[in-house]
PDB file of N, CA and C in Angstrom:
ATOM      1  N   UNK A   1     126.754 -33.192 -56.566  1.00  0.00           N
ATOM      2  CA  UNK A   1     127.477 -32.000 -56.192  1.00  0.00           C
ATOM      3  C   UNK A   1     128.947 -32.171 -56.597  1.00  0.00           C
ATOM      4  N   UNK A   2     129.840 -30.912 -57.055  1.00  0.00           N
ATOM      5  CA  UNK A   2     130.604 -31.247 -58.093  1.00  0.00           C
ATOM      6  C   UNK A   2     132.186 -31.139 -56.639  1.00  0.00           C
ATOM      7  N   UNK A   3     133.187 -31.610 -56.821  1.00  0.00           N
ATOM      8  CA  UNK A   3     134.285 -31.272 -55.678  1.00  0.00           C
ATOM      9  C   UNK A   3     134.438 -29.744 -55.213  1.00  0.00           C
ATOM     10  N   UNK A   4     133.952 -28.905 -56.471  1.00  0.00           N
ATOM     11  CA  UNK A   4     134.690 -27.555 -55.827  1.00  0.00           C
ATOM     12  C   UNK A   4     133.275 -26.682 -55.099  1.00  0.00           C
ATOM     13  N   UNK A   5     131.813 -27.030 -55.181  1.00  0.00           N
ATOM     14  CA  UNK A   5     130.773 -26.987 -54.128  1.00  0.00           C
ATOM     15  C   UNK A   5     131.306 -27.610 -53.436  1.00  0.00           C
ATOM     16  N   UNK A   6     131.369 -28.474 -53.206  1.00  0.00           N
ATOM     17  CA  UNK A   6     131.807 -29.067 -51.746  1.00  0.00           C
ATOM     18  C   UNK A   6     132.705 -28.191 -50.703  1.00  0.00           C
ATOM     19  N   UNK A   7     133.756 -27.799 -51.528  1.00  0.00           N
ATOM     20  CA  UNK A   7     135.087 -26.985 -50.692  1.00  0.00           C
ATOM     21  C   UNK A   7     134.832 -25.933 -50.176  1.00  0.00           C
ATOM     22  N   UNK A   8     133.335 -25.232 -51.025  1.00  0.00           N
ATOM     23  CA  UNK A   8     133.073 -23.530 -50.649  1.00  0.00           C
ATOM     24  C   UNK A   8     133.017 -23.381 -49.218  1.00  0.00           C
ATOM     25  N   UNK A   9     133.787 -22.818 -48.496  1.00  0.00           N
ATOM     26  CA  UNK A   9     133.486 -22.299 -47.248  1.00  0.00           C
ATOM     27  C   UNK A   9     132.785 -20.967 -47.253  1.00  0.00           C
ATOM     28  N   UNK A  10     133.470 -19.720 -47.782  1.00  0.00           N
ATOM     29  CA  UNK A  10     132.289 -18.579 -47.643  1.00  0.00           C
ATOM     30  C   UNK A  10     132.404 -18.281 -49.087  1.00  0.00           C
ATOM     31  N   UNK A  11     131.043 -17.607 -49.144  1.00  0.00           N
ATOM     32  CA  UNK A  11     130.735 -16.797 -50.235  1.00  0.00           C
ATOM     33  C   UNK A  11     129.643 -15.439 -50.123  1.00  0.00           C
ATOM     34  N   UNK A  12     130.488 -14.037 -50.408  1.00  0.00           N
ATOM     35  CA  UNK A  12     129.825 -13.187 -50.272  1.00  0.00           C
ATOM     36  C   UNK A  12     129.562 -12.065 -51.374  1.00  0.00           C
ATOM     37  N   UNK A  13     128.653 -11.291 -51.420  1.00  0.00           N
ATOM     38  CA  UNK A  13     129.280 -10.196 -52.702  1.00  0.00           C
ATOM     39  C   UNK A  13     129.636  -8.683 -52.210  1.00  0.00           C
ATOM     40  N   UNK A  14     130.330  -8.095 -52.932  1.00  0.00           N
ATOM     41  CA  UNK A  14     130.840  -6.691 -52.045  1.00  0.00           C
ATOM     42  C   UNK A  14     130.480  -5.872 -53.356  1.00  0.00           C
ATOM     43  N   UNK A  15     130.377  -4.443 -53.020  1.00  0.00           N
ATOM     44  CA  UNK A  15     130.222  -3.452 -53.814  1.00  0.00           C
ATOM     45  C   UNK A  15     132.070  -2.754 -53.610  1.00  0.00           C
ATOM     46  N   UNK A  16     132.805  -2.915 -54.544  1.00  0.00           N
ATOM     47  CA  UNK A  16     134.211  -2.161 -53.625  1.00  0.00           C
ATOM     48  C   UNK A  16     134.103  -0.703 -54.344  1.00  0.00           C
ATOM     49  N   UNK A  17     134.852  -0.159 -53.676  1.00  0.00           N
ATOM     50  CA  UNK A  17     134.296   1.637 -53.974  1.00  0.00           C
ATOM     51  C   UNK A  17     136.236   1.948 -54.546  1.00  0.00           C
ATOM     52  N   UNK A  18     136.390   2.375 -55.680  1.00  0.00           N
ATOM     53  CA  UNK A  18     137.759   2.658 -56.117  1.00  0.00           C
ATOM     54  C   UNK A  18     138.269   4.087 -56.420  1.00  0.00           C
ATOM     55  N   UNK A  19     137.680   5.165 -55.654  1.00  0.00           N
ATOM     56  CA  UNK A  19     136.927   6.390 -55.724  1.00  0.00           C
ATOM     57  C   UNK A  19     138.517   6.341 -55.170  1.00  0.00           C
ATOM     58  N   UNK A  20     139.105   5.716 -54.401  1.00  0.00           N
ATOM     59  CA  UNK A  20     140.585   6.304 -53.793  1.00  0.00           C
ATOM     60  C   UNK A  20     141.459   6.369 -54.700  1.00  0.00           C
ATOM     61  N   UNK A  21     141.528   5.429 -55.596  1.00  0.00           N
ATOM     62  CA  UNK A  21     142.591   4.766 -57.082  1.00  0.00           C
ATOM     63  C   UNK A  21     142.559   6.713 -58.136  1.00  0.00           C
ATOM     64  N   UNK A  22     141.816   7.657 -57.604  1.00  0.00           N
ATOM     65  CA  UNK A  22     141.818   8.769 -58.815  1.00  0.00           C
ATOM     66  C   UNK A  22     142.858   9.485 -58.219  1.00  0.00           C
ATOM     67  N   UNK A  23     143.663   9.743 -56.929  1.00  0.00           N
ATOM     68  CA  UNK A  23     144.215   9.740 -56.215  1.00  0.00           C
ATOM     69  C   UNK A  23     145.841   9.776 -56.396  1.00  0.00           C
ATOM     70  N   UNK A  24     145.711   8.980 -57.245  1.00  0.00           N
ATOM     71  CA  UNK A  24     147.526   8.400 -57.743  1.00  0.00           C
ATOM     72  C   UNK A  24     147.032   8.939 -59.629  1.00  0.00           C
ATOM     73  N   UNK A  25     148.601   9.159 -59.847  1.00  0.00           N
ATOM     74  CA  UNK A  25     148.735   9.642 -61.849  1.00  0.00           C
ATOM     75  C   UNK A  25     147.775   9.031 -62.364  1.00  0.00           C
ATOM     76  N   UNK A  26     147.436   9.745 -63.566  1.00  0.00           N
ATOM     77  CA  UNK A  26     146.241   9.071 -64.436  1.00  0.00           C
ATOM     78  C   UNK A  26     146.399   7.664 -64.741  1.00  0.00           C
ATOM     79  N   UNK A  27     147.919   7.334 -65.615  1.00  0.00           N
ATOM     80  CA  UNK A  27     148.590   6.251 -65.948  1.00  0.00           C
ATOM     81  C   UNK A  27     148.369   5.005 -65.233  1.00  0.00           C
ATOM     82  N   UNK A  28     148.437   5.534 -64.073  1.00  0.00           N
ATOM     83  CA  UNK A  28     148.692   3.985 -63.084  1.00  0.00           C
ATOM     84  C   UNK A  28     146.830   3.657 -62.226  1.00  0.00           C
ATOM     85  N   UNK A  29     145.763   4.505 -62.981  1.00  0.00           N
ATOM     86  CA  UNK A  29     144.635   3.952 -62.143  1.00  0.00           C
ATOM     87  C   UNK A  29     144.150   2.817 -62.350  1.00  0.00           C
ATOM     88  N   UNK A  30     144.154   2.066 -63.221  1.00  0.00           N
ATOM     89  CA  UNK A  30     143.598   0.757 -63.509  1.00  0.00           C
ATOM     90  C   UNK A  30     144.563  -0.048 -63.005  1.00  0.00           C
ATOM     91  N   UNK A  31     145.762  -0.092 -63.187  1.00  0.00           N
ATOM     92  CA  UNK A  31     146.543  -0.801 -62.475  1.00  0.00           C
ATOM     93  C   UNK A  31     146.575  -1.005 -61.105  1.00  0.00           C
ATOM     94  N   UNK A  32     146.233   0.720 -60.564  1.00  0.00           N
ATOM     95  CA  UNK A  32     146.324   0.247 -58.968  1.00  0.00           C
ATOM     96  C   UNK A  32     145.217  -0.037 -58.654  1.00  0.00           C
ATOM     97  N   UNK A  33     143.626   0.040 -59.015  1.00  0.00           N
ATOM     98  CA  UNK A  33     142.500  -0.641 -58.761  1.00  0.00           C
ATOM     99  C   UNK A  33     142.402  -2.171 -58.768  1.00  0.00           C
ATOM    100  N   UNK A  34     143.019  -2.460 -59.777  1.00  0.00           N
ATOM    101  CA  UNK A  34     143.694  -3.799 -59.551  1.00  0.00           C
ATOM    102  C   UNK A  34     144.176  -4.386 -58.387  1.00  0.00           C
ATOM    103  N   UNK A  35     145.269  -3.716 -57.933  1.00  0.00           N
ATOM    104  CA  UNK A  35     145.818  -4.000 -56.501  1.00  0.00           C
ATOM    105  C   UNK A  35     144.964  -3.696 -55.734  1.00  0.00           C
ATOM    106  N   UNK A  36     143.924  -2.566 -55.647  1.00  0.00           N
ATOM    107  CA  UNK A  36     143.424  -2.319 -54.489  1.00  0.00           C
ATOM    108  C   UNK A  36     142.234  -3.567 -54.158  1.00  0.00           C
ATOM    109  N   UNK A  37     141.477  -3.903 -55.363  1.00  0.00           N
ATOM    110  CA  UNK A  37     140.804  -4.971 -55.307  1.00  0.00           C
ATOM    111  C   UNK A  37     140.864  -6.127 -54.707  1.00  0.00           C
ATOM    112  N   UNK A  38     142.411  -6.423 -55.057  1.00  0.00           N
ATOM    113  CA  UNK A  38     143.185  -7.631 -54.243  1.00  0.00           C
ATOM    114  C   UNK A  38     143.311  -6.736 -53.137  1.00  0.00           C
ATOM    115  N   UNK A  39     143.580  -6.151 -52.127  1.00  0.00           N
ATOM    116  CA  UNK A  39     144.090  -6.415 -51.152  1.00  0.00           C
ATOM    117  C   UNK A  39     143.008  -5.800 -50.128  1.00  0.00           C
ATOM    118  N   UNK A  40     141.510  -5.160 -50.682  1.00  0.00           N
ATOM    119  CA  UNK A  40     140.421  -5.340 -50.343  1.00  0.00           C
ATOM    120  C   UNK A  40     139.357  -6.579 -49.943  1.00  0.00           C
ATOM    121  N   UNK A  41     139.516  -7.368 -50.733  1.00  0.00           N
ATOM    122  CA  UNK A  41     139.202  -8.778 -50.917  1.00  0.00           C
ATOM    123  C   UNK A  41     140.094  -9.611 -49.920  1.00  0.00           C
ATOM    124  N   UNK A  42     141.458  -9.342 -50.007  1.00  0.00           N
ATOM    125  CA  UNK A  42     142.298 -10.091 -49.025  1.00  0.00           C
ATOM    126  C   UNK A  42     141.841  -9.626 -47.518  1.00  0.00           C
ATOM    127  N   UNK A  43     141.551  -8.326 -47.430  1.00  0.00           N
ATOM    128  CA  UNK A  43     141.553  -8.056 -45.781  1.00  0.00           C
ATOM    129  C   UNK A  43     140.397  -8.428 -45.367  1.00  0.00           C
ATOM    130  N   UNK A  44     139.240  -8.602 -46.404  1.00  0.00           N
ATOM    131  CA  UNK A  44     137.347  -9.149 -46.179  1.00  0.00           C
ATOM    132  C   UNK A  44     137.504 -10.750 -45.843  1.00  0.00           C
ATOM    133  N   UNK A  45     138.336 -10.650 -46.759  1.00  0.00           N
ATOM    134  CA  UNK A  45     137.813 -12.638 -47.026  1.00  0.00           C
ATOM    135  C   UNK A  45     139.403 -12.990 -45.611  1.00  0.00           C
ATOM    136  N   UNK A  46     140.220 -12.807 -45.203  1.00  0.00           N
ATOM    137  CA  UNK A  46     140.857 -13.114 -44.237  1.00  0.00           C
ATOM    138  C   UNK A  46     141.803 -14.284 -45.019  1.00  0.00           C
ATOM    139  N   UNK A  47     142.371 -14.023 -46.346  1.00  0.00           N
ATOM    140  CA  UNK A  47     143.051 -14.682 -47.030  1.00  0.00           C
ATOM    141  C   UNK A  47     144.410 -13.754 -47.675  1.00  0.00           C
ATOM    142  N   UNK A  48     145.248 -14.333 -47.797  1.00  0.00           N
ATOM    143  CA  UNK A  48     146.223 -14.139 -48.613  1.00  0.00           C
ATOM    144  C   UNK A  48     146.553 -14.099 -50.421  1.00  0.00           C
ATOM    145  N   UNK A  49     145.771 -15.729 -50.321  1.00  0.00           N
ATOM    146  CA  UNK A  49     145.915 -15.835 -51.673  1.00  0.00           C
ATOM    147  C   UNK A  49     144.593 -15.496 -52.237  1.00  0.00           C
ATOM    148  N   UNK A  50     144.899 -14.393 -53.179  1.00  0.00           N
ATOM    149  CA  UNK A  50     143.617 -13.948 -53.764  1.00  0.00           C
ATOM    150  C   UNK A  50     143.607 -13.962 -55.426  1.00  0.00           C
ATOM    151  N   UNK A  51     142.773 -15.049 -56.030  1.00  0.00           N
ATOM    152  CA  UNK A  51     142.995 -14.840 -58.180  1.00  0.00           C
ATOM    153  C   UNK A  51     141.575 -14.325 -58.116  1.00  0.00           C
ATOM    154  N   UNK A  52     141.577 -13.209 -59.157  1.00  0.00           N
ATOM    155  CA  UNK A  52     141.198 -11.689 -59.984  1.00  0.00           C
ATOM    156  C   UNK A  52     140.456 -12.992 -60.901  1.00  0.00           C
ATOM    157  N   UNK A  53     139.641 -12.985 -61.021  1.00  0.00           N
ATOM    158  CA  UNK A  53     138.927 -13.362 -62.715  1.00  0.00           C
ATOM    159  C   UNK A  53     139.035 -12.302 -63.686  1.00  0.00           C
ATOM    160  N   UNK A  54     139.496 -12.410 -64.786  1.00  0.00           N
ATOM    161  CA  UNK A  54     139.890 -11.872 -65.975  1.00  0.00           C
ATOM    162  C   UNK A  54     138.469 -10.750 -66.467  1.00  0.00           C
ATOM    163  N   UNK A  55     137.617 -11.398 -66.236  1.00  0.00           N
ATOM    164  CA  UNK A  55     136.397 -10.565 -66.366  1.00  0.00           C
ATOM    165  C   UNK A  55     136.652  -9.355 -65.617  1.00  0.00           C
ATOM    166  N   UNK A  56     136.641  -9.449 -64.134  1.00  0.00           N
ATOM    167  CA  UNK A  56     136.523  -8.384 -63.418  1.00  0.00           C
ATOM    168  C   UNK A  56     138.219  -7.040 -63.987  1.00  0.00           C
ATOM    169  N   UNK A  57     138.836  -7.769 -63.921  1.00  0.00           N
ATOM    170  CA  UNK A  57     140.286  -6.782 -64.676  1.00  0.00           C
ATOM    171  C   UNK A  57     140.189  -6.467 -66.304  1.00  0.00           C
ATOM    172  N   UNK A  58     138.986  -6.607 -67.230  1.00  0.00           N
ATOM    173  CA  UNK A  58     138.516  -6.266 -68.020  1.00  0.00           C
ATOM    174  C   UNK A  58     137.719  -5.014 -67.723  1.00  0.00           C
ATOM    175  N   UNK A  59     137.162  -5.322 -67.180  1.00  0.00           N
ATOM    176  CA  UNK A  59     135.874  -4.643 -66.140  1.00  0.00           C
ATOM    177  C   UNK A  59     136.245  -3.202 -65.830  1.00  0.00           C
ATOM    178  N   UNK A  60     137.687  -3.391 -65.548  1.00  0.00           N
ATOM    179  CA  UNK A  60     138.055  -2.038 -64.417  1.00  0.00           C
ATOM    180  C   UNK A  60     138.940  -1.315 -65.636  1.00  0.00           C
ATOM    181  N   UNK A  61     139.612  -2.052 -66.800  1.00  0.00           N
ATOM    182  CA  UNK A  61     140.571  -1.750 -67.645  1.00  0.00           C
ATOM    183  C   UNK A  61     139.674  -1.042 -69.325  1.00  0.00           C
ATOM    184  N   UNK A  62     137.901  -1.825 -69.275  1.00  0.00           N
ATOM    185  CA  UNK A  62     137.578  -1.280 -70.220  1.00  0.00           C
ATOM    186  C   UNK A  62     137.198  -0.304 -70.561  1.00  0.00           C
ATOM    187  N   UNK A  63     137.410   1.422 -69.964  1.00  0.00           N
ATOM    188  CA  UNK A  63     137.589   2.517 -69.998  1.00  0.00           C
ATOM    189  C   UNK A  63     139.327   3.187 -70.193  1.00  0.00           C
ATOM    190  N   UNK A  64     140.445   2.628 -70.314  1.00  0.00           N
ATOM    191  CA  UNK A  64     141.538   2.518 -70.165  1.00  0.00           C
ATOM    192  C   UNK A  64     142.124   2.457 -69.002  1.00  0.00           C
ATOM    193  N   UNK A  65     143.022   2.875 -69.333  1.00  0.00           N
ATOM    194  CA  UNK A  65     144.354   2.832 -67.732  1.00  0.00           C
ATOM    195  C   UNK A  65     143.724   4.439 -67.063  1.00  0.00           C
ATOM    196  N   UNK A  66     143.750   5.301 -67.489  1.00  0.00           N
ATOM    197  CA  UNK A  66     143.323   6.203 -67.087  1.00  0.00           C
ATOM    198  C   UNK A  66     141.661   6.874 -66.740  1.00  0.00           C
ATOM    199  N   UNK A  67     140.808   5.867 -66.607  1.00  0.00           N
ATOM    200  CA  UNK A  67     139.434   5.829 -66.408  1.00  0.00           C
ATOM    201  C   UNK A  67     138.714   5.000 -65.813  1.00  0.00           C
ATOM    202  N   UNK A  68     139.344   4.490 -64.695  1.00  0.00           N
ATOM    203  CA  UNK A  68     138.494   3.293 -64.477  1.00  0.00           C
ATOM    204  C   UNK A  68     137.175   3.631 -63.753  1.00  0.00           C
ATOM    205  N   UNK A  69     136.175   2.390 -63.511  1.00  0.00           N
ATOM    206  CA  UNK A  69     135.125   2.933 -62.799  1.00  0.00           C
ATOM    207  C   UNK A  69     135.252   3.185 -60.806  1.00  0.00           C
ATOM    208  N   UNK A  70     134.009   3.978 -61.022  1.00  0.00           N
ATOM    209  CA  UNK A  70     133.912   4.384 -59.135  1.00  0.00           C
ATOM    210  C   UNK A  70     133.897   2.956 -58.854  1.00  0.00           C
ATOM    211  N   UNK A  71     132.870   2.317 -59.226  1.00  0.00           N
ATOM    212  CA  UNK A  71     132.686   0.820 -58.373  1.00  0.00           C
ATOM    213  C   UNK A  71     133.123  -0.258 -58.958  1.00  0.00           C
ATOM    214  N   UNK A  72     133.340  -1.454 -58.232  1.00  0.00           N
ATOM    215  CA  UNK A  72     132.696  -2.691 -58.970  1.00  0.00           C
ATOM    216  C   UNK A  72     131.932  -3.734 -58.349  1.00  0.00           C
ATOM    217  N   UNK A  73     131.218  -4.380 -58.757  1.00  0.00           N
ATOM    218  CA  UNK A  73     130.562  -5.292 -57.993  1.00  0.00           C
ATOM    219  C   UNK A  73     130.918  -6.718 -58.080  1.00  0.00           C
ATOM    220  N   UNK A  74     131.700  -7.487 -56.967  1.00  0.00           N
ATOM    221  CA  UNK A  74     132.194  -8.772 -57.172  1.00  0.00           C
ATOM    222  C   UNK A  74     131.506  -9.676 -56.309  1.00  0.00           C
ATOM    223  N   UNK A  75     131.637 -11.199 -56.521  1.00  0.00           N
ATOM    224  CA  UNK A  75     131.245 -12.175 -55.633  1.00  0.00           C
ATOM    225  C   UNK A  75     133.036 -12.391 -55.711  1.00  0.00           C
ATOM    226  N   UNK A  76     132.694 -12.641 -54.269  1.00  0.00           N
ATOM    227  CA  UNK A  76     134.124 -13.252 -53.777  1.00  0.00           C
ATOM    228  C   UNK A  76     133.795 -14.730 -53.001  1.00  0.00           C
ATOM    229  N   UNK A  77     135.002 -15.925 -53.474  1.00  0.00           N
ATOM    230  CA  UNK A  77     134.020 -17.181 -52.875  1.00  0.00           C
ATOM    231  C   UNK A  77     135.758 -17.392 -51.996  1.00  0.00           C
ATOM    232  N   UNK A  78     135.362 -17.934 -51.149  1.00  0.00           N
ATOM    233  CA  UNK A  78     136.924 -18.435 -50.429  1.00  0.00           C
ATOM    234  C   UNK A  78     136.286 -19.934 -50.145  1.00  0.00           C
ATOM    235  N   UNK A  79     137.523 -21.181 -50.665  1.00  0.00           N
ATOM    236  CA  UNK A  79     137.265 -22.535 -50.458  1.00  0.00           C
ATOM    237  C   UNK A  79     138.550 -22.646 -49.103  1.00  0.00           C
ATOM    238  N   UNK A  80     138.358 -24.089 -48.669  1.00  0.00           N
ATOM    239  CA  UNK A  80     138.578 -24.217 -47.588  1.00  0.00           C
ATOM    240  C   UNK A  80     140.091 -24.440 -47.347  1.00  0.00           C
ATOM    241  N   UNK A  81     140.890 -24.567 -48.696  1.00  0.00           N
ATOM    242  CA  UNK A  81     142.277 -24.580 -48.920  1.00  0.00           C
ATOM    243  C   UNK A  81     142.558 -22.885 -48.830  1.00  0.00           C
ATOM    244  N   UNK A  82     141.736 -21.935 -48.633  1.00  0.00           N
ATOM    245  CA  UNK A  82     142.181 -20.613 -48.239  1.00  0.00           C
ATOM    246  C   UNK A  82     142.394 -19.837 -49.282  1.00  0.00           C
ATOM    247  N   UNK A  83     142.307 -20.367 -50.929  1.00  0.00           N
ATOM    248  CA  UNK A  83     142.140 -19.362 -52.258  1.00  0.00           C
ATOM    249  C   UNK A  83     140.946 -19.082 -52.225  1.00  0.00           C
ATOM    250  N   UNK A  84     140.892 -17.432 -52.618  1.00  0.00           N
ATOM    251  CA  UNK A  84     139.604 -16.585 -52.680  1.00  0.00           C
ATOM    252  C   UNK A  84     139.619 -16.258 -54.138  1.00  0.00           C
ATOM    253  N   UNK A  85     138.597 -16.935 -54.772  1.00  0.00           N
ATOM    254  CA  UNK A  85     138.714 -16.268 -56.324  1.00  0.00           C
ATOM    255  C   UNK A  85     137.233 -15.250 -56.427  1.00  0.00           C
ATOM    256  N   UNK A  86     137.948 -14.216 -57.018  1.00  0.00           N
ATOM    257  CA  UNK A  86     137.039 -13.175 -57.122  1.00  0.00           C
ATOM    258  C   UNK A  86     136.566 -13.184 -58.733  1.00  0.00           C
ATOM    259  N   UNK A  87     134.997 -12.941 -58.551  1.00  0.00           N
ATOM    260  CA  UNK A  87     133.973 -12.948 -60.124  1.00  0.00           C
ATOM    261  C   UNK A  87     133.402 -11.412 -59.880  1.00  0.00           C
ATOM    262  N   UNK A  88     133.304 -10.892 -61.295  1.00  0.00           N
ATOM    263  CA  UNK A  88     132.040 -10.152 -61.888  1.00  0.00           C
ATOM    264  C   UNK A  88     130.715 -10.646 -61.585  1.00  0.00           C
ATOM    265  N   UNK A  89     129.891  -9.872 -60.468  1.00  0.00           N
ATOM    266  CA  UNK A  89     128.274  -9.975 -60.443  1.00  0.00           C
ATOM    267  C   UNK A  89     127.584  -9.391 -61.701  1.00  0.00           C
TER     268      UNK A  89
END
């Protein structure tokens, strides 16, 4: 078993719904899905520090800034030092 199994304290997957992000200028929806992701993830997982995997901000950005999707589907893992890194399911 490798050090960073060891550390996993939780691991769950969420469906997050970004249906609010259409809400704000066209310009800024991928950007703020972005944020909303983080600070969705931050209030679930009961963490602060939250890193985005590049996949998932691909994910939300590959329709442009002005299209992102209704959903996304992430695994979010939080280790026991209290970073929650969030993946693409």
């Amino acid at each position: 078993m490798s050090e960073k199994e060891a550390e996993i304290e939780v691991e769950r997957l969420y469906t997050i719904p970004l249906r609010i992000v259409l809400r704000v200028p066209r310009w800024r929806r991928a950007a703020r899905a972005i944020r909303f992701v983080r600070a969705f993830i931050s209030r679930h997982m009961k963490s602060e520090n939250v890193k985005i995997d590049p996949k998932v901000s691909e994910f939300i950005w590959s329709r442009g800034a002005k299209k992102p999707p209704r959903r996304v589907r992430v695994k979010a893992i939080k280790y026991k030092d209290g970073i929650v890194k969030v993946e693409l399911v």
